[in-house]
PDB file of N, CA and C in Angstrom:
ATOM      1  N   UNK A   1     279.945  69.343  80.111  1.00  0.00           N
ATOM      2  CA  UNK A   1     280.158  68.002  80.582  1.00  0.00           C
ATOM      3  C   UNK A   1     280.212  68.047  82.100  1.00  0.00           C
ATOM      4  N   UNK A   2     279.899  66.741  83.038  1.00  0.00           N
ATOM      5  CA  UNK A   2     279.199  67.155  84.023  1.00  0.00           C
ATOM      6  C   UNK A   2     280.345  65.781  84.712  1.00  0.00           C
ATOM      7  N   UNK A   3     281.588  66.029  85.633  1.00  0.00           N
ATOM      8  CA  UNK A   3     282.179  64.851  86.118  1.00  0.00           C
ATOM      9  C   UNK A   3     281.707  64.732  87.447  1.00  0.00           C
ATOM     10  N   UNK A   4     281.309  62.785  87.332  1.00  0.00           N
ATOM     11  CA  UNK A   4     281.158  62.483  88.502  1.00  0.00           C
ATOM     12  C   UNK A   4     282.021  62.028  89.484  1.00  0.00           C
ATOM     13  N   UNK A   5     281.666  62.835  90.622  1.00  0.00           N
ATOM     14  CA  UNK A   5     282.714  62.563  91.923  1.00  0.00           C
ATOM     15  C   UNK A   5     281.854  62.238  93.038  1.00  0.00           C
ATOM     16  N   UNK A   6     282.834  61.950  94.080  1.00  0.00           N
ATOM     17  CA  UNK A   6     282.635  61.608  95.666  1.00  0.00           C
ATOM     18  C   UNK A   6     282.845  62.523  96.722  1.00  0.00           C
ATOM     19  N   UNK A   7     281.932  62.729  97.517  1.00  0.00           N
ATOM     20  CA  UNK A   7     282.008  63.268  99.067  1.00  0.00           C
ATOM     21  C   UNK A   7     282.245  62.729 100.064  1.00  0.00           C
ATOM     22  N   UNK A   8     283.578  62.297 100.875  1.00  0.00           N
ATOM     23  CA  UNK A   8     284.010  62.198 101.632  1.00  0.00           C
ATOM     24  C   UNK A   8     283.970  60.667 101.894  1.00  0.00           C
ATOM     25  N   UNK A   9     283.905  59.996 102.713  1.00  0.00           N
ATOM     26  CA  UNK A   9     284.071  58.736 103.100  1.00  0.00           C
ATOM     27  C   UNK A   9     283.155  57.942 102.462  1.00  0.00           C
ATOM     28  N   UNK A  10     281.602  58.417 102.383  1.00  0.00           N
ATOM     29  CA  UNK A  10     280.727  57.777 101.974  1.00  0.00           C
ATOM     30  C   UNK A  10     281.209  56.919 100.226  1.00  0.00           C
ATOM     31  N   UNK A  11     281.932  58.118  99.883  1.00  0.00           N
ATOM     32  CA  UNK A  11     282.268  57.724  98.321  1.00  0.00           C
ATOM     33  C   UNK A  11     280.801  58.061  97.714  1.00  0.00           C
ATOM     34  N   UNK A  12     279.733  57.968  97.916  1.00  0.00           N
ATOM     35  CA  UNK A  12     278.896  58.465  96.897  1.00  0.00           C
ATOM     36  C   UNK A  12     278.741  59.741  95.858  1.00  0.00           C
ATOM     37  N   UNK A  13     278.366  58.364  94.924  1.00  0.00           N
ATOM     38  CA  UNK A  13     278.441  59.580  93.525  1.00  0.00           C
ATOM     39  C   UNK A  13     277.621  60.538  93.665  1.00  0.00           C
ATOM     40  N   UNK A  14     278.036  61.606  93.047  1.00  0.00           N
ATOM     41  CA  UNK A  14     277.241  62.857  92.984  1.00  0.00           C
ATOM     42  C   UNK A  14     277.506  63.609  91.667  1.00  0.00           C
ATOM     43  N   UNK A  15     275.781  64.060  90.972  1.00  0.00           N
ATOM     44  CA  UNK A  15     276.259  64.397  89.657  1.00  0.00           C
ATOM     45  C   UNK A  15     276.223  65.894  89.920  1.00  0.00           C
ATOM     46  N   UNK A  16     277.249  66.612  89.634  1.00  0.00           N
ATOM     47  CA  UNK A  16     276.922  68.310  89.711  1.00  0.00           C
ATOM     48  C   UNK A  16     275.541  68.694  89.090  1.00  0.00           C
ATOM     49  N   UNK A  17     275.295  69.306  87.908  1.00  0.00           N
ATOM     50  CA  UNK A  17     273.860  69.868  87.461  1.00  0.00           C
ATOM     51  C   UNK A  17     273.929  69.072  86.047  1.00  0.00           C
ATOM     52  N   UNK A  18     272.591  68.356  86.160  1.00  0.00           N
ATOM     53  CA  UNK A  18     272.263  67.776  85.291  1.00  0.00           C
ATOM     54  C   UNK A  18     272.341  68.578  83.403  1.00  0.00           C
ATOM     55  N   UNK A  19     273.243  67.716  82.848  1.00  0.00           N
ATOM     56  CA  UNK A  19     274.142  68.490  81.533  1.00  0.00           C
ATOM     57  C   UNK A  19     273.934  67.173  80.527  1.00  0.00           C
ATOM     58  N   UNK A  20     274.555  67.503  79.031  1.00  0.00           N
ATOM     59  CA  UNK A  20     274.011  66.357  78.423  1.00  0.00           C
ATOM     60  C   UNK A  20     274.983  65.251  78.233  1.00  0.00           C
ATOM     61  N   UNK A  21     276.413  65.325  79.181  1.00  0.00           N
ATOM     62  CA  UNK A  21     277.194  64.181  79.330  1.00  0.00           C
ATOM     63  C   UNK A  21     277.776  64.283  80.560  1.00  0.00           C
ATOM     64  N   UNK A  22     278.284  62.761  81.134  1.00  0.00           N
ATOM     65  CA  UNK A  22     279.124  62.499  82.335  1.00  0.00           C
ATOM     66  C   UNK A  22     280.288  62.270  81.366  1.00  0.00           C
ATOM     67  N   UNK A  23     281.144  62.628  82.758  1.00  0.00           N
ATOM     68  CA  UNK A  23     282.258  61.904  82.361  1.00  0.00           C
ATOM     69  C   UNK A  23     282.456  60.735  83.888  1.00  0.00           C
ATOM     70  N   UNK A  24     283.244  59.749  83.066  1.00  0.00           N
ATOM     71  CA  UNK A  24     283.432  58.419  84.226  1.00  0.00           C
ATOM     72  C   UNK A  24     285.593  58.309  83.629  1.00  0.00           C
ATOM     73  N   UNK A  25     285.859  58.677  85.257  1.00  0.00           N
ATOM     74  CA  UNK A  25     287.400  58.366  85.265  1.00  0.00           C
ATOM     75  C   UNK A  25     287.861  56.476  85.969  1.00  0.00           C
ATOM     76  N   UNK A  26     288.409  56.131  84.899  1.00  0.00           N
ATOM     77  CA  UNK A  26     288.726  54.881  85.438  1.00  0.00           C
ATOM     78  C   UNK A  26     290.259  54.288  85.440  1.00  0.00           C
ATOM     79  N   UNK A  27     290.882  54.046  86.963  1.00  0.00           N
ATOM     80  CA  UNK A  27     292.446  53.359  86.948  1.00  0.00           C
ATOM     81  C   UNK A  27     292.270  51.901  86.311  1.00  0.00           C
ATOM     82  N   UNK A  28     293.068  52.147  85.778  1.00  0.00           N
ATOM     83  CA  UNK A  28     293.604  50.352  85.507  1.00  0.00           C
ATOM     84  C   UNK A  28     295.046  50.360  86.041  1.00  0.00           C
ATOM     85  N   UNK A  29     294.663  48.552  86.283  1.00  0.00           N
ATOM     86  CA  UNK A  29     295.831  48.031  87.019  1.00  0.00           C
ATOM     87  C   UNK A  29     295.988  46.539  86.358  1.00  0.00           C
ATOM     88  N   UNK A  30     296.929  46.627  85.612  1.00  0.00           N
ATOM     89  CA  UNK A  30     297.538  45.163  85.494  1.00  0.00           C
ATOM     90  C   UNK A  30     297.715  44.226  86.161  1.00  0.00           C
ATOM     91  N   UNK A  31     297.382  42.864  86.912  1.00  0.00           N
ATOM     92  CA  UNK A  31     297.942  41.923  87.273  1.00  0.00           C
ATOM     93  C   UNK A  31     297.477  40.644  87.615  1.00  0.00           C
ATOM     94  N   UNK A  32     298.714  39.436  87.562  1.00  0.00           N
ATOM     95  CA  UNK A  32     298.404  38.239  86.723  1.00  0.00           C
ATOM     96  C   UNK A  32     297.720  37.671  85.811  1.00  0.00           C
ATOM     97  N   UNK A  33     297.948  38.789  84.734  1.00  0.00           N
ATOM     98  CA  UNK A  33     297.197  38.268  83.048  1.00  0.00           C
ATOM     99  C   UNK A  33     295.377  39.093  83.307  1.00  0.00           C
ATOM    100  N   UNK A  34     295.141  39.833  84.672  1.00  0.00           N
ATOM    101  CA  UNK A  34     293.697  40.277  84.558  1.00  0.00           C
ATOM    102  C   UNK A  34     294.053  41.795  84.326  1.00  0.00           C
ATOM    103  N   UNK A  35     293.146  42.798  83.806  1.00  0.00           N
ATOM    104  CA  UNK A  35     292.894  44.072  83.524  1.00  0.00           C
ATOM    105  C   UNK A  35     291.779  44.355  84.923  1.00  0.00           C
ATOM    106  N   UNK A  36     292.652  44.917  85.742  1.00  0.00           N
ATOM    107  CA  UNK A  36     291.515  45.772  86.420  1.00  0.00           C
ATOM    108  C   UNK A  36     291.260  46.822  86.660  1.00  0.00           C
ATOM    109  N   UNK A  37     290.200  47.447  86.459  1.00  0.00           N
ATOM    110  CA  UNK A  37     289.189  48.800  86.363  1.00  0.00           C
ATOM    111  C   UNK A  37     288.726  49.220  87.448  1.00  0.00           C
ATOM    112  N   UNK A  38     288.613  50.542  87.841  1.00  0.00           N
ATOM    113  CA  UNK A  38     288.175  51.088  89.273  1.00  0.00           C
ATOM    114  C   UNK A  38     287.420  52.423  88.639  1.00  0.00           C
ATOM    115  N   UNK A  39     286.702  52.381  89.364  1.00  0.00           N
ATOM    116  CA  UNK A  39     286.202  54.175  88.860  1.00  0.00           C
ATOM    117  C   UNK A  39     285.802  54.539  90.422  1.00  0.00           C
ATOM    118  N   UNK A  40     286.154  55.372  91.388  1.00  0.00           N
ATOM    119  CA  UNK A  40     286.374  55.955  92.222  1.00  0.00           C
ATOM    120  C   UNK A  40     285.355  56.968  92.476  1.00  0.00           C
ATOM    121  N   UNK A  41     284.455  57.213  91.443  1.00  0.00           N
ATOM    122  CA  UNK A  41     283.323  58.146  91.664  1.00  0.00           C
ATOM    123  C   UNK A  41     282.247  57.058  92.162  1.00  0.00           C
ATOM    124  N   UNK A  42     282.495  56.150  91.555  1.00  0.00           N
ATOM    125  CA  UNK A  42     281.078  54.890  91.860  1.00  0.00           C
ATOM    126  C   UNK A  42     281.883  53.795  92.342  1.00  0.00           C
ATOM    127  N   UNK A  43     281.526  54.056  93.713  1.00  0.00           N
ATOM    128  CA  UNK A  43     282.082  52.543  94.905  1.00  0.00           C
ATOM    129  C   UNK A  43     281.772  51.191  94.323  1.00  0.00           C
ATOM    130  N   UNK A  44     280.438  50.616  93.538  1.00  0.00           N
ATOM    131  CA  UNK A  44     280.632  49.334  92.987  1.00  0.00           C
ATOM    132  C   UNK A  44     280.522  49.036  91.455  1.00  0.00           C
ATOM    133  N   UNK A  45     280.987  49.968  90.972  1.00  0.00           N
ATOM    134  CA  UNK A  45     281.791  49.845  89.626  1.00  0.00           C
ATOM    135  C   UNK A  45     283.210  49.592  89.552  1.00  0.00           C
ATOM    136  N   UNK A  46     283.089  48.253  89.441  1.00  0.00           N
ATOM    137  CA  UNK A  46     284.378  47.317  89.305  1.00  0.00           C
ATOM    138  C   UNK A  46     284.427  46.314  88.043  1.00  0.00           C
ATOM    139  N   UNK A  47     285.577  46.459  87.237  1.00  0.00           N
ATOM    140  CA  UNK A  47     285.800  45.827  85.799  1.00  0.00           C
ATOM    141  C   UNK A  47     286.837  44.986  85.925  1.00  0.00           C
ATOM    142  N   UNK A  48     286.510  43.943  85.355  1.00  0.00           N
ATOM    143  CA  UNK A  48     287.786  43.223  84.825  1.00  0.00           C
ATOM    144  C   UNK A  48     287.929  41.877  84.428  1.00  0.00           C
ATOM    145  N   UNK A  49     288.445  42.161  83.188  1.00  0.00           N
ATOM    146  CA  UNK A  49     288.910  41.471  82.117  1.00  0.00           C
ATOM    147  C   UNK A  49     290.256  40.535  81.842  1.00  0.00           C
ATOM    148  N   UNK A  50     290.371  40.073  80.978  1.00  0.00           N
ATOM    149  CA  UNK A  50     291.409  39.325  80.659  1.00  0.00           C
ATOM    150  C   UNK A  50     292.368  39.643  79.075  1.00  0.00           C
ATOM    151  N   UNK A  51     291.583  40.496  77.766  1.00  0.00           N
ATOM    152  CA  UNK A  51     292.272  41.021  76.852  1.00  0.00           C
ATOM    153  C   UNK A  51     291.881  42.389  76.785  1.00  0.00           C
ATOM    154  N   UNK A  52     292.288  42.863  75.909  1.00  0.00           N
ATOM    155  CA  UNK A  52     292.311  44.330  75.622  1.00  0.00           C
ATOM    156  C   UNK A  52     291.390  44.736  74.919  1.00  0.00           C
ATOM    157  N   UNK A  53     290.933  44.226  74.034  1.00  0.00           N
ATOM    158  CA  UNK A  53     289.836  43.880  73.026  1.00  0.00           C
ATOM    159  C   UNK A  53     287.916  44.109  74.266  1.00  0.00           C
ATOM    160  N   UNK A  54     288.271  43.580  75.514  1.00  0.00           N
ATOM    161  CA  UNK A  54     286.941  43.451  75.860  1.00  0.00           C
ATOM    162  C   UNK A  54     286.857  44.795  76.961  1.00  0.00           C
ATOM    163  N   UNK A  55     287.541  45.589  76.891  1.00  0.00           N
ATOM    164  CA  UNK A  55     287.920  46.627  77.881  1.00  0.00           C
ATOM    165  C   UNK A  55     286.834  47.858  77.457  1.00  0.00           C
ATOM    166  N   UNK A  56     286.917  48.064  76.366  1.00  0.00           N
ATOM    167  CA  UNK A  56     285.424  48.878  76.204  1.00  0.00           C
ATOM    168  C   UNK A  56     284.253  48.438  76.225  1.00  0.00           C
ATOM    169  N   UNK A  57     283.758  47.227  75.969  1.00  0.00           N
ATOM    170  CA  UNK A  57     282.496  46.685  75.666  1.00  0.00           C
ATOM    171  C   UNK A  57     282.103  46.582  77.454  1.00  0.00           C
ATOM    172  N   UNK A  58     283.166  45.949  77.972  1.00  0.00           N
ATOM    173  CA  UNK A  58     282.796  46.162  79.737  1.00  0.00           C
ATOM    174  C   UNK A  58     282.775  47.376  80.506  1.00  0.00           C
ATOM    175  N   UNK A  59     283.438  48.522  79.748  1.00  0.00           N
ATOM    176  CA  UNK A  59     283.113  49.936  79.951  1.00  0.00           C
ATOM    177  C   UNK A  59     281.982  50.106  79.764  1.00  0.00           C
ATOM    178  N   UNK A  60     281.452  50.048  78.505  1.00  0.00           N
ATOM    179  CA  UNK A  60     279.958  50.753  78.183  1.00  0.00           C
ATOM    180  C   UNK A  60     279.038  49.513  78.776  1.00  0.00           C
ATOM    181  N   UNK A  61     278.927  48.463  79.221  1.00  0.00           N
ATOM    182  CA  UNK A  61     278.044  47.533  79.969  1.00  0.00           C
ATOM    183  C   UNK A  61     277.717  48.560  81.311  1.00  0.00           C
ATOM    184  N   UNK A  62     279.030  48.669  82.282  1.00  0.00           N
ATOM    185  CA  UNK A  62     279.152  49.009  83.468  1.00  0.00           C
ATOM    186  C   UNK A  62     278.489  50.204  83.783  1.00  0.00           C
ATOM    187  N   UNK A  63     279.004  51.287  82.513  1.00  0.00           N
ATOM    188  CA  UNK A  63     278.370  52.789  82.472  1.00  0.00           C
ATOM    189  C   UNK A  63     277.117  52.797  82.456  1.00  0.00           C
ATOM    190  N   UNK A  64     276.415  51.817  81.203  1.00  0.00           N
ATOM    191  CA  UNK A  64     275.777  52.317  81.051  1.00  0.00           C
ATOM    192  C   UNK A  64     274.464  51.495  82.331  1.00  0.00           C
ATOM    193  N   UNK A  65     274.625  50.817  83.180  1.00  0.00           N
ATOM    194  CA  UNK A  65     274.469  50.342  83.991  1.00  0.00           C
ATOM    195  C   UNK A  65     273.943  51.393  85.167  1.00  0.00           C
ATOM    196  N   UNK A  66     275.352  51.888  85.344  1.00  0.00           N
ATOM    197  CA  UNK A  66     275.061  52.668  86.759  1.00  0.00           C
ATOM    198  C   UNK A  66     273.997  54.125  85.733  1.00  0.00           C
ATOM    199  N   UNK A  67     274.298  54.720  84.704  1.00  0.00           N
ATOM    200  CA  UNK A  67     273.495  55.694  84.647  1.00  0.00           C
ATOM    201  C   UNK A  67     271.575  55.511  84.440  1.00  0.00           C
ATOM    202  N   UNK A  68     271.127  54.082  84.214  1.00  0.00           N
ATOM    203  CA  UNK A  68     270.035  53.340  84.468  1.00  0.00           C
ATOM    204  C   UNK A  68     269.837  53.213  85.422  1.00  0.00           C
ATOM    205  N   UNK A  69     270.452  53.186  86.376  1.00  0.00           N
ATOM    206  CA  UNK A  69     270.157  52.886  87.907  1.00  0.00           C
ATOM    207  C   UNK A  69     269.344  54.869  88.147  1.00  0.00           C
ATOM    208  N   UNK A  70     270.784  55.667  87.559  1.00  0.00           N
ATOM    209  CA  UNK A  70     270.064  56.865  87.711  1.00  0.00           C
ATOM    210  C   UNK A  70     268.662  57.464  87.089  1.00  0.00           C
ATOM    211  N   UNK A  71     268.123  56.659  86.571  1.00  0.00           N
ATOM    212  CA  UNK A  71     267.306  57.317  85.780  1.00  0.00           C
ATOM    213  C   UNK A  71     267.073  57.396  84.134  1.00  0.00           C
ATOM    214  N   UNK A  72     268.570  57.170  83.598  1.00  0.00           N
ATOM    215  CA  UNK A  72     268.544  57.769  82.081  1.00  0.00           C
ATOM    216  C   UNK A  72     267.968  55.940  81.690  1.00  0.00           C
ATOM    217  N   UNK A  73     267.204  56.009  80.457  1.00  0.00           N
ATOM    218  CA  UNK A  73     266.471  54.556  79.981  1.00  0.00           C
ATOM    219  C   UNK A  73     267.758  54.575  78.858  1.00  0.00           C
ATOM    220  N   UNK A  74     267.861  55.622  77.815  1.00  0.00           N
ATOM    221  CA  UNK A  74     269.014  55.083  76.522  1.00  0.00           C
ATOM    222  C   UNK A  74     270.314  56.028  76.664  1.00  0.00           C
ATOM    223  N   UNK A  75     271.562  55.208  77.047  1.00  0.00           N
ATOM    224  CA  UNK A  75     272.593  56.088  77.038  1.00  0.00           C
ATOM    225  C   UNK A  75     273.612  55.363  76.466  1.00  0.00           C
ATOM    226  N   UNK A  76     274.133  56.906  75.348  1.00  0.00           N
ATOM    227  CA  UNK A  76     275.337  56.533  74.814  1.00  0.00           C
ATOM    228  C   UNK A  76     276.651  56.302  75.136  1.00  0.00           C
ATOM    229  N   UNK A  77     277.363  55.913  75.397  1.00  0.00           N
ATOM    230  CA  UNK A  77     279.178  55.456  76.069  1.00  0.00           C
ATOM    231  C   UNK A  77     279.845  55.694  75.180  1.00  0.00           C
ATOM    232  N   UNK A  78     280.758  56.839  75.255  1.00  0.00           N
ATOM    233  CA  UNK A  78     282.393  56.664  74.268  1.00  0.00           C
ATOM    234  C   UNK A  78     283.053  56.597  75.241  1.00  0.00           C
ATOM    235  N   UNK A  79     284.610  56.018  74.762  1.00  0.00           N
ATOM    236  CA  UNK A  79     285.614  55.606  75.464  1.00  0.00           C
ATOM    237  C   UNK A  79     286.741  56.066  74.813  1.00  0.00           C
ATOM    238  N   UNK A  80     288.064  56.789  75.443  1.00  0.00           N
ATOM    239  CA  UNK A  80     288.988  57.198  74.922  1.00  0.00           C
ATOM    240  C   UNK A  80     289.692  56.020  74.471  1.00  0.00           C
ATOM    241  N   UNK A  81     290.252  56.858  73.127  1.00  0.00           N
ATOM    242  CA  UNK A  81     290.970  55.841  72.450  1.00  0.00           C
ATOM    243  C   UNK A  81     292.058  54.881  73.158  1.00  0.00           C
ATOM    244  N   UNK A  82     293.172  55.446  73.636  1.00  0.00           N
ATOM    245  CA  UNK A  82     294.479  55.013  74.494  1.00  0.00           C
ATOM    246  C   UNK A  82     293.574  54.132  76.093  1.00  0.00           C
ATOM    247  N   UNK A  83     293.395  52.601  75.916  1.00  0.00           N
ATOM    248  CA  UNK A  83     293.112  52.410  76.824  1.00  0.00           C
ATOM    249  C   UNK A  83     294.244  51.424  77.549  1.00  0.00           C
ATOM    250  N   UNK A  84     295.621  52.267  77.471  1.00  0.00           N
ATOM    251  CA  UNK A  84     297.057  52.089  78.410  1.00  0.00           C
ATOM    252  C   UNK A  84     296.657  51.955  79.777  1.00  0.00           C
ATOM    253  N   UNK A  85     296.028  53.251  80.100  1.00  0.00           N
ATOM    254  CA  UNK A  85     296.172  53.544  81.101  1.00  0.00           C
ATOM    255  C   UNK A  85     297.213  54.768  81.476  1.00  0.00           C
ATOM    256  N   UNK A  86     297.411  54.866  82.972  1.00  0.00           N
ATOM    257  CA  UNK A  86     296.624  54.422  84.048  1.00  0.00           C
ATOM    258  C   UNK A  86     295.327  54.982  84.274  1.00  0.00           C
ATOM    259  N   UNK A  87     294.767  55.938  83.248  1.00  0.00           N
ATOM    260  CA  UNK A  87     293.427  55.861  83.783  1.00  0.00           C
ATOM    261  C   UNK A  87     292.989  56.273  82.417  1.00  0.00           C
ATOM    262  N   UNK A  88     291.724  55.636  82.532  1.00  0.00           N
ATOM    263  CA  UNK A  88     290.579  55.642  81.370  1.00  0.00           C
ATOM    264  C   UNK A  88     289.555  56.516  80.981  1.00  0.00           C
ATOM    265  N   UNK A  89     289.408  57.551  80.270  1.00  0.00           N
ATOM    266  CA  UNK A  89     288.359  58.375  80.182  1.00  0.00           C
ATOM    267  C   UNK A  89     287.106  57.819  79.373  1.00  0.00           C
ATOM    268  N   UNK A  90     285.690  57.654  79.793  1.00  0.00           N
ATOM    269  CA  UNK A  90     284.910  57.016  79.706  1.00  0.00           C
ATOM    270  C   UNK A  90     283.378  58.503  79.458  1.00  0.00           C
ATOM    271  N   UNK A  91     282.950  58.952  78.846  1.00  0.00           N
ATOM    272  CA  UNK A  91     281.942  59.780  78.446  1.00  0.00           C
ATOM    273  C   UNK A  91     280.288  59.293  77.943  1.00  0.00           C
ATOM    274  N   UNK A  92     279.554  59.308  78.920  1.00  0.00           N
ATOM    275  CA  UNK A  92     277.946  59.001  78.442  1.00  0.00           C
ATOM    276  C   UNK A  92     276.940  59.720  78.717  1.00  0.00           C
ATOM    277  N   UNK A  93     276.720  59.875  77.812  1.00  0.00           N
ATOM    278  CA  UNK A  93     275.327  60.767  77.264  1.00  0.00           C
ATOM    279  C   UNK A  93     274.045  60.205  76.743  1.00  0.00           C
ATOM    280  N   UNK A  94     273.090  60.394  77.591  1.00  0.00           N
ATOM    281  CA  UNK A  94     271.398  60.316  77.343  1.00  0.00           C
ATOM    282  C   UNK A  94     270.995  59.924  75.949  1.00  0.00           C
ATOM    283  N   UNK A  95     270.971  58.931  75.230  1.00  0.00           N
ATOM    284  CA  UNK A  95     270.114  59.122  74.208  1.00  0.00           C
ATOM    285  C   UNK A  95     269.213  59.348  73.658  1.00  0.00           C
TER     286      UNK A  95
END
């Protein structure tokens, strides 16, 4: 598994060596009735919702979003079960 991170100020993502899954780390933050999502490897991957119920489906939108931008045409998204928080483990792989 291959986690994506950032170099220095720029924040741009960078995938180590191409493997057959990312992983995507995401904070949530509660407040006034919204769910908000950050993932810190990718500067404009930003989520957020209003129930709990739509917190994965806007995960795998977002993911699978930015990994189309990279290149991959069909990719799969799982999402850890516990989506408490404070941070979200998010896994997609190439289909």
């Amino acid at each position: 598994m291959t986690k994506i991170s950032y170099q220095g100020a720029s924040r741009k993502a960078v995938m180590s060596k191409p493997t057959d899954s990312f992983e995507f780390e995401f904070t949530r933050a509660d407040e006034a009735g919204i769910i908000h999502l950050t993932c810190d490897a990718v500067k404009d991957l930003y989520i957020a919702v209003k129930a709990e119920d739509e917190i994965c489906p806007a995960i795998e939108r977002g993911v699978t979003k930015v990994m189309q931008a990279r290149g991959y045409k069909d990719v799969s998204v799982k999402t850890s079960k516990s989506l408490k928080g404070p941070l979200i483990i998010s896994v997609a792989q190439p289909a």
